[in-house]
C-alpha atoms as a PDB file:
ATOM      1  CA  UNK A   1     -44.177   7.399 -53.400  1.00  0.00           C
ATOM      2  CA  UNK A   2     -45.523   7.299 -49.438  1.00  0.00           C
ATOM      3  CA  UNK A   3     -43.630   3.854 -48.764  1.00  0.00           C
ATOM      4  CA  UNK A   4     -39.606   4.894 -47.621  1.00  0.00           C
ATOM      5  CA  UNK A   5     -37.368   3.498 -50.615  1.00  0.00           C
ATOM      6  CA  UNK A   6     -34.694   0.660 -49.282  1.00  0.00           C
ATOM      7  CA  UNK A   7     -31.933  -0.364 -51.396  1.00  0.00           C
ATOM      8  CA  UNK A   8     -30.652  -3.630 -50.848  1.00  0.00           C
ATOM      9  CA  UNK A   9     -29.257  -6.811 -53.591  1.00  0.00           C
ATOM     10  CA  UNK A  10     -30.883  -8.758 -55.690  1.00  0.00           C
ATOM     11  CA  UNK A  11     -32.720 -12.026 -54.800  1.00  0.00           C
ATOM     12  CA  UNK A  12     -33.519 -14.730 -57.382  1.00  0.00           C
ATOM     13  CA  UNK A  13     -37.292 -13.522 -56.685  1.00  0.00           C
ATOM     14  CA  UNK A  14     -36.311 -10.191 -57.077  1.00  0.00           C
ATOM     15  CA  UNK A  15     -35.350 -11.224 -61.329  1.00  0.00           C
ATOM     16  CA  UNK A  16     -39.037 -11.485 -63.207  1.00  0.00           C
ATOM     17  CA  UNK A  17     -39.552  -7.822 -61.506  1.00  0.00           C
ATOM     18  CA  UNK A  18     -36.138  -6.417 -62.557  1.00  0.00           C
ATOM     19  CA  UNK A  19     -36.200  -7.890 -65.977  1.00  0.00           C
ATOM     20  CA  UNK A  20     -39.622  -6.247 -66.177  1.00  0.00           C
ATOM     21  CA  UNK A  21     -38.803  -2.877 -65.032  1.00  0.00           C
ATOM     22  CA  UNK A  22     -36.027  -2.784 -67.485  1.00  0.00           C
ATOM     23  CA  UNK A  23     -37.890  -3.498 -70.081  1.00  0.00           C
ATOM     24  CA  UNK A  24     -40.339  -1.135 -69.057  1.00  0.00           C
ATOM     25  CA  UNK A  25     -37.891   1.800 -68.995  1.00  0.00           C
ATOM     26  CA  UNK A  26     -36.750   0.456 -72.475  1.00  0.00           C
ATOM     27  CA  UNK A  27     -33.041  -1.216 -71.362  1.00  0.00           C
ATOM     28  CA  UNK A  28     -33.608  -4.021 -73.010  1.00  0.00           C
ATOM     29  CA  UNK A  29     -32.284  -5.508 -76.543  1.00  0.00           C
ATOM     30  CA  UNK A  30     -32.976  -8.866 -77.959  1.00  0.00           C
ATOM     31  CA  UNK A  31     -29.513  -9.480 -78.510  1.00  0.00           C
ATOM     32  CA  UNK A  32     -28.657  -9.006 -74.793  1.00  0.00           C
ATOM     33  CA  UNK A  33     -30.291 -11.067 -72.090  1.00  0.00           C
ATOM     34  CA  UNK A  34     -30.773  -9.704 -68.978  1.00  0.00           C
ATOM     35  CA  UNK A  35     -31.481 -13.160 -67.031  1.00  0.00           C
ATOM     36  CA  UNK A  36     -28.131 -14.377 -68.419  1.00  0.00           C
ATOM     37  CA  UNK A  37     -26.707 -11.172 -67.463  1.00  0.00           C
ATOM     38  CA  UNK A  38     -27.649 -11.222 -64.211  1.00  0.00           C
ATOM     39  CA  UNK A  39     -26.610 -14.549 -63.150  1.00  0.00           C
ATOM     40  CA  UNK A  40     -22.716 -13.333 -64.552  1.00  0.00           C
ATOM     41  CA  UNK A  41     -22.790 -10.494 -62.552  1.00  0.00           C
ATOM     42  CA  UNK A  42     -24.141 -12.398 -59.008  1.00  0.00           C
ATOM     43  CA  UNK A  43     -21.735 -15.825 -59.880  1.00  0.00           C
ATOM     44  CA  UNK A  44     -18.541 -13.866 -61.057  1.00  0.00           C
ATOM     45  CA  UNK A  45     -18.260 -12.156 -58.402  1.00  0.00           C
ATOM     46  CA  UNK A  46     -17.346  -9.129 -59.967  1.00  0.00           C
ATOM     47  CA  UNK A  47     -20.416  -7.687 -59.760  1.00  0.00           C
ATOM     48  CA  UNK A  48     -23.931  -7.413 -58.545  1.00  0.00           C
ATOM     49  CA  UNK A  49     -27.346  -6.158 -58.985  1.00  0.00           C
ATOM     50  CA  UNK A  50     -29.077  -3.991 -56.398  1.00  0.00           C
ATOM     51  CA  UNK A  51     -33.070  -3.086 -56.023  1.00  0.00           C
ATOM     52  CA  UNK A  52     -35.023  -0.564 -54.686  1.00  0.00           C
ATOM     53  CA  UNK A  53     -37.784  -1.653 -53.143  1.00  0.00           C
ATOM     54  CA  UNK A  54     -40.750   0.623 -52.016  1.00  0.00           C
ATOM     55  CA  UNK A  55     -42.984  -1.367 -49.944  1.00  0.00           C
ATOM     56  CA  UNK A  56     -43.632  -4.979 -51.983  1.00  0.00           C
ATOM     57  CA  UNK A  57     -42.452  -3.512 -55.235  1.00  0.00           C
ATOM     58  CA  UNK A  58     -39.693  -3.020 -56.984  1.00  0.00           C
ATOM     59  CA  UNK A  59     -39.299   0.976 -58.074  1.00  0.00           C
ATOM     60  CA  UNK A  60     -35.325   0.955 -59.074  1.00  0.00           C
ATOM     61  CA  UNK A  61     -32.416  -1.571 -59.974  1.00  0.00           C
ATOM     62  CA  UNK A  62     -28.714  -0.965 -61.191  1.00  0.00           C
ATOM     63  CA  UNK A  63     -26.251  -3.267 -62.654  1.00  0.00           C
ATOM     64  CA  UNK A  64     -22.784  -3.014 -61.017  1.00  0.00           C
ATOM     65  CA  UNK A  65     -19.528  -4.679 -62.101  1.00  0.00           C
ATOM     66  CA  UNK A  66     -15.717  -3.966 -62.445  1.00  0.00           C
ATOM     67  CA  UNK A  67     -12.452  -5.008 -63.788  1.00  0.00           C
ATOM     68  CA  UNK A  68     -10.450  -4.097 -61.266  1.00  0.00           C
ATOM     69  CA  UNK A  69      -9.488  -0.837 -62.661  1.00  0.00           C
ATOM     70  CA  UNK A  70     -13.015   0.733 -63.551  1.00  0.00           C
ATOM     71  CA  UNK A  71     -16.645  -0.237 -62.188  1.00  0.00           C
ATOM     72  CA  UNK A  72     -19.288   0.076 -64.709  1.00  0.00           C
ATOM     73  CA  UNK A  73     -22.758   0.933 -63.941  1.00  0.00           C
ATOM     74  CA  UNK A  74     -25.549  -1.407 -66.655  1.00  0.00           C
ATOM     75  CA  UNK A  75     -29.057  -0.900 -66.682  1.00  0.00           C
ATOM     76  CA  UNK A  76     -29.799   1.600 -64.443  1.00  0.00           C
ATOM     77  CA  UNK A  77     -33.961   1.832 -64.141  1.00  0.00           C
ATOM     78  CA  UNK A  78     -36.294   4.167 -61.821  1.00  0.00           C
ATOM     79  CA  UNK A  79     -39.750   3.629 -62.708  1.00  0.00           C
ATOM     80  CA  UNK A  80     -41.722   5.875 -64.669  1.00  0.00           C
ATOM     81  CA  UNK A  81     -43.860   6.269 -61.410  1.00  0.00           C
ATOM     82  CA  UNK A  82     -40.835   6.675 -59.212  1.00  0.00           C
ATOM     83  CA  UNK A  83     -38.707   9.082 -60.920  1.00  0.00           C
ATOM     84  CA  UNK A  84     -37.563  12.920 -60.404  1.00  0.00           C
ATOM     85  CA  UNK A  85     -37.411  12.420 -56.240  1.00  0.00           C
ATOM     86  CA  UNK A  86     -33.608  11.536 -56.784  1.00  0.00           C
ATOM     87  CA  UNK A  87     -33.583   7.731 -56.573  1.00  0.00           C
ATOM     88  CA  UNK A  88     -31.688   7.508 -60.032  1.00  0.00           C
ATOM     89  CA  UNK A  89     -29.340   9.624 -58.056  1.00  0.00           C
ATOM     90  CA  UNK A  90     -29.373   7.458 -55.020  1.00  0.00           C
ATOM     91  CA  UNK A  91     -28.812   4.025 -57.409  1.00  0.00           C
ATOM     92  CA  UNK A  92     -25.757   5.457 -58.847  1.00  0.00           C
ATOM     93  CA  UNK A  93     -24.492   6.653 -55.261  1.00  0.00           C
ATOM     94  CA  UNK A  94     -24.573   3.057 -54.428  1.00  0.00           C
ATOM     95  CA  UNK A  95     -23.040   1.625 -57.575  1.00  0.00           C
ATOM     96  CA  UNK A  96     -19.975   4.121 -56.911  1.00  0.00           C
ATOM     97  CA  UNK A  97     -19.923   3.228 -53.186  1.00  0.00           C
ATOM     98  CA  UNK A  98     -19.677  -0.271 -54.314  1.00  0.00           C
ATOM     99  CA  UNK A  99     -16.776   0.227 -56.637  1.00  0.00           C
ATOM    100  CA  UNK A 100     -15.052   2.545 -53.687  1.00  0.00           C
ATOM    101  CA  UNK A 101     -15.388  -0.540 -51.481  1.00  0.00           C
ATOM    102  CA  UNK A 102     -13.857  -3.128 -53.776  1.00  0.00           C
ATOM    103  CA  UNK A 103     -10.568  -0.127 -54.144  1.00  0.00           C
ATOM    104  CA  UNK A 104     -11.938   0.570 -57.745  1.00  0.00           C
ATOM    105  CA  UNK A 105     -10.966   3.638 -58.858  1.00  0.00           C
ATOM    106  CA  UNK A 106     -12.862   4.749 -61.649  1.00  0.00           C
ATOM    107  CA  UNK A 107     -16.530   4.200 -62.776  1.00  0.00           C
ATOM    108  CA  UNK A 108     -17.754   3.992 -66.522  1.00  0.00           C
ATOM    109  CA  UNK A 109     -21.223   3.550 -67.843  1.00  0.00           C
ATOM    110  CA  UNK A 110     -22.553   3.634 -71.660  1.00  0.00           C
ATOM    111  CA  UNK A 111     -25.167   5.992 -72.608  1.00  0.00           C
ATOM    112  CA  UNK A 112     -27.501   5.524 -76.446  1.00  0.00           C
ATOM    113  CA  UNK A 113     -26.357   8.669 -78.342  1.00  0.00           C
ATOM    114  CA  UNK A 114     -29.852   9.542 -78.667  1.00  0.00           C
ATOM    115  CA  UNK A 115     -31.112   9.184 -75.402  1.00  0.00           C
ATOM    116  CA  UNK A 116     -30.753  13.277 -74.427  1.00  0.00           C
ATOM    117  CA  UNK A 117     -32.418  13.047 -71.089  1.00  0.00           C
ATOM    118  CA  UNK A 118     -30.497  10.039 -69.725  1.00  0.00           C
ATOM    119  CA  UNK A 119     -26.787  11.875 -70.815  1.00  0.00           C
ATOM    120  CA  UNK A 120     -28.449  15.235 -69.142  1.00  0.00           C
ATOM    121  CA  UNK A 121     -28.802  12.924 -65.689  1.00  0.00           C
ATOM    122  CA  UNK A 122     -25.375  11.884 -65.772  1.00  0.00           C
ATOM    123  CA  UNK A 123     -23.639  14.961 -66.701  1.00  0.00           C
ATOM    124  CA  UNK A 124     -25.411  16.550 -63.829  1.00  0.00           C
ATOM    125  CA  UNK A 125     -23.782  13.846 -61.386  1.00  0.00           C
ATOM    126  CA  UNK A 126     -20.332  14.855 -62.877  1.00  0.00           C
ATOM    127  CA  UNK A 127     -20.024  11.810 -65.699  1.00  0.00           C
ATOM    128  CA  UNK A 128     -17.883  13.124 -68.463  1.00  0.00           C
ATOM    129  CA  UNK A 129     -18.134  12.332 -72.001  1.00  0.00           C
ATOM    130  CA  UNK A 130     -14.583  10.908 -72.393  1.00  0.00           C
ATOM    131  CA  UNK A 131     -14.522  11.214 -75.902  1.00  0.00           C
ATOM    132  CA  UNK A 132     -13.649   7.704 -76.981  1.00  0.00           C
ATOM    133  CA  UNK A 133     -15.533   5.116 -79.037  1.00  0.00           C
ATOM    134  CA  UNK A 134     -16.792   1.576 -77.353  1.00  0.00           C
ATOM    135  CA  UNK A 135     -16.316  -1.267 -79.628  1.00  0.00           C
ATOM    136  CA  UNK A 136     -16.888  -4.831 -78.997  1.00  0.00           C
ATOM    137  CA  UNK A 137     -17.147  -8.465 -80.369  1.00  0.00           C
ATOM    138  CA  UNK A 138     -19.515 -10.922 -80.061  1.00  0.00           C
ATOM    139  CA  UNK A 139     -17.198 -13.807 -78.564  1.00  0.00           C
ATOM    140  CA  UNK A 140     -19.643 -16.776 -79.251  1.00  0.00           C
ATOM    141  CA  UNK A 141     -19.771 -17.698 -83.055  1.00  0.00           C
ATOM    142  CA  UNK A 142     -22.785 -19.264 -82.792  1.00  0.00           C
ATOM    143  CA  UNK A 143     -24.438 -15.769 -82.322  1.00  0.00           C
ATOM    144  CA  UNK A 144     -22.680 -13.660 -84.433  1.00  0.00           C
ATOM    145  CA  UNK A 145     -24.950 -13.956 -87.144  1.00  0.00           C
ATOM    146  CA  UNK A 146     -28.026 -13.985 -85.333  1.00  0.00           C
ATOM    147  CA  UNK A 147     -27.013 -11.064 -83.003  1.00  0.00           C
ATOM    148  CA  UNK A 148     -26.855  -8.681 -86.833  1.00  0.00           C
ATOM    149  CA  UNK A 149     -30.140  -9.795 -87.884  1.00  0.00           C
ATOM    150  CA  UNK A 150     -31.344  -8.513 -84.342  1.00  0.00           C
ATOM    151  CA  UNK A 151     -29.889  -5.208 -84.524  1.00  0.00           C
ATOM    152  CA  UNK A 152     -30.963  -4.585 -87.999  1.00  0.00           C
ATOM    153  CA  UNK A 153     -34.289  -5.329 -87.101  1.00  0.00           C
ATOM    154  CA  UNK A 154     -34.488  -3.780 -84.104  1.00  0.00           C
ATOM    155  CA  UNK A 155     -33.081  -0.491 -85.763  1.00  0.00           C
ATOM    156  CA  UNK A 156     -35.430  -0.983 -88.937  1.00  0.00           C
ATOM    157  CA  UNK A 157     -38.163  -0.285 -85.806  1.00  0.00           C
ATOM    158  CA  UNK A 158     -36.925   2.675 -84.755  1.00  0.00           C
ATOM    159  CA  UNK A 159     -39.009   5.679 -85.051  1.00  0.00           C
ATOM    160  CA  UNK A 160     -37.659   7.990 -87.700  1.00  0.00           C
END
């Protein structure tokens, strides 16, 4: 990329071209939606999303929250175009810099099993697998059901 790489947050004009990077960079699940989870991250004030821009465009985004114990890092995305000149690296600088500055002591992010390259990225930063299992619960009934039939049809797609 010739145009220098800034990193700075999210504006709400800033969304359409996150949403599409992540889905671009395959992030995305139809049971999760990324509008909905931007706007909790930006209102809670918990968290926030940051972009990095290369000229006009968008070229890199990360998802940062906490608890007050550990930050998180979500949907972390360089584009296809923009990768392997250590802006993945520079996005999760920034989401642990953010966590340092809120006194948050620990960072966690979730990795697909199956996504090899992505766990090779992290475990070169220092990530750790910690050897536990993530398990969660769909707190709205009214999309319980429909958040199954998603994942079983989103898995029935996946190449075998």
């Amino acid at each position: 990329m010739s145009d220098a790489i800034t990193l700075a947050p999210i504006t709400d004009g800033d969304i359409p071209a996150v949403v599409d990077l992540w889905a671009r960079c395959g992030l995305i699940r139809p049971w999760n939606d990324p509008i909905e989870d931007i706007r909790i991250a930006r209102d809670s004030g918990h968290g926030t999303v940051v972009v990095a821009r290369a000229g006009e465009g968008i070229v890199g985004a990360v998802m940062i929250g906490h608890d007050g114990h550990r930050g998180a890092v979500y949907y972390l995305a360089v584009d296809p175009e923009a990768r392997l000149g250590g802006l993945g690296r520079r996005l999760v600088g920034e989401a642990e810099a953010w966590c340092r500055a809120r006194g948050v002591p620990k960072i966690n992010l979730l990795v697909r099993k199956e996504n090899a390259g992505v766990l090779a990225f992290y475990e070169a930063l220092g990530f750790a697998d910690t050897h536990s299992v993530c398990l969660y619960r769909t707190l709205d009934p009214d999309k319980v059901e429909r958040e199954k039939a998603q994942k079983a049809a989103w898995a029935a797609n996946l190449p075998r």
